[in-house]
Protein backbone atom coordinates (compact mmCIF):
# COMPACT_ATOMS: atom_id res chain seq x y z
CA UNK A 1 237.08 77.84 81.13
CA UNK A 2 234.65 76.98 84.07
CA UNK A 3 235.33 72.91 85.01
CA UNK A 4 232.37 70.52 84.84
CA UNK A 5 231.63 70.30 88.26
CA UNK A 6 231.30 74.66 88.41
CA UNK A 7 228.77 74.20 85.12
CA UNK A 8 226.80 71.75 86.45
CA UNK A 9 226.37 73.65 89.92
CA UNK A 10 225.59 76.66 87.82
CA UNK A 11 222.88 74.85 85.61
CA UNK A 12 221.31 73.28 89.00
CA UNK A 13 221.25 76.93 90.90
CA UNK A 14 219.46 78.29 87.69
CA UNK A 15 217.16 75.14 87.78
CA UNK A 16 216.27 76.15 91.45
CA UNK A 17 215.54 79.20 90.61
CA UNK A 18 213.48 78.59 87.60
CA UNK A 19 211.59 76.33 90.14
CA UNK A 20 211.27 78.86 92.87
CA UNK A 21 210.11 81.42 89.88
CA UNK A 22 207.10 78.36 88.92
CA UNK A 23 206.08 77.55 92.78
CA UNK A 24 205.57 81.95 93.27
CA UNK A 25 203.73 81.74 90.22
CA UNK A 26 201.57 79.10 91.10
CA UNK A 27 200.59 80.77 94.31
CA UNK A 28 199.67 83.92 93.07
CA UNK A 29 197.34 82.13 90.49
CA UNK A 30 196.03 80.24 92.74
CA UNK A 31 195.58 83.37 95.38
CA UNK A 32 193.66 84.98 92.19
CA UNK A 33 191.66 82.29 91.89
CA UNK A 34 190.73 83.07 95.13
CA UNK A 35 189.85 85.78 94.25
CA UNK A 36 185.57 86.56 93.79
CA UNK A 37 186.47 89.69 92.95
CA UNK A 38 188.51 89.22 89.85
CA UNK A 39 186.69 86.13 88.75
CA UNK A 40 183.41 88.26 88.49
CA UNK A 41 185.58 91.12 87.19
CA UNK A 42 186.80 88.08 84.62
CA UNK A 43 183.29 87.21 83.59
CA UNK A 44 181.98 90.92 83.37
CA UNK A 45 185.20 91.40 80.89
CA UNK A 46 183.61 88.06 79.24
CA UNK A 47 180.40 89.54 78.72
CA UNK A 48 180.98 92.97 77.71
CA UNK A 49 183.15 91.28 74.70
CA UNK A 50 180.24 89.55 73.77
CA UNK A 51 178.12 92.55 73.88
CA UNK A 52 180.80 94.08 71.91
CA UNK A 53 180.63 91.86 69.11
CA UNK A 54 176.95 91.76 69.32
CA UNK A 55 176.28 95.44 68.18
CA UNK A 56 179.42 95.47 65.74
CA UNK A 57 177.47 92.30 64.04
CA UNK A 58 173.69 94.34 64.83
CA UNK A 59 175.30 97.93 63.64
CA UNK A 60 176.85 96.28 59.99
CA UNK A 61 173.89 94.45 59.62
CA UNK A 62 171.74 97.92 60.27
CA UNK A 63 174.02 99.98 57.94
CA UNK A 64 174.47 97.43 54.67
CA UNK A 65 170.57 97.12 55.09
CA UNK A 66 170.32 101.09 55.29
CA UNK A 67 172.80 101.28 52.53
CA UNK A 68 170.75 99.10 49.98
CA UNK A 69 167.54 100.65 50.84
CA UNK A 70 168.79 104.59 50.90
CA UNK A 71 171.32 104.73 47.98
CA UNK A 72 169.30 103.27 45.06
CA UNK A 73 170.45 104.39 41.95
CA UNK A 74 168.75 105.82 39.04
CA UNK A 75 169.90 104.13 36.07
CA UNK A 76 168.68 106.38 33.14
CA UNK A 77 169.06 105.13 29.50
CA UNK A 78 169.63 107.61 26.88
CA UNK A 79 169.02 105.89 23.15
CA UNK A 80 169.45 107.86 19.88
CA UNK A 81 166.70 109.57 18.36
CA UNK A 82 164.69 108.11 16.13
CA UNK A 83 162.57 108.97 13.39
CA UNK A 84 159.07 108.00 13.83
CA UNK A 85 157.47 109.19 11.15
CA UNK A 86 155.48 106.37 9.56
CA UNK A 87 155.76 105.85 6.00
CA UNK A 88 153.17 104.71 3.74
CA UNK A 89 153.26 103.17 0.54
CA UNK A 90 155.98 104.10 -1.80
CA UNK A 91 159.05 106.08 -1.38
């Protein structure tokens, strides 16, 4: 069973490394940021989404308006036949 003092130095060199993990982080965002390159590469990525979604909303739009104006259905009604013959007077 490790004694207090070897936990607590094993719980601070995890903390500094957990640290040194965040500060390399932070650089490399920040070096990204940096960065034209992938911030226009970000905002091309931006608007080709929206493009995306554009002519997903345009092409559903196109086919349910396609779809109510090609498949019309016939609805025929079929009744019994009838007798017309007119009858006059008596039986």
């Amino acid at each position: 069973m490790a004694s207090c003092p070897e936990k607590l130095l094993e719980e601070f060199e995890a903390f500094e490394q957990d640290l040194e993990v965040e500060t390399i982080l932070k650089k490399v965002k920040v070096e990204l940021l940096l960065d034209e390159g992938v911030s226009e590469f970000g905002e091309r990525l931006k608007e080709r989404e929206q493009l995306k979604q554009a002519a997903q909303t345009t092409r559903a739009a196109y086919n349910n308006c396609r779809s109510l104006t090609t498949n019309r259905s016939v609805t025929t009604i079929v009744l019994p036949p009838t007798d017309l013959r007119v009858v006059r007077g008596g039986s």
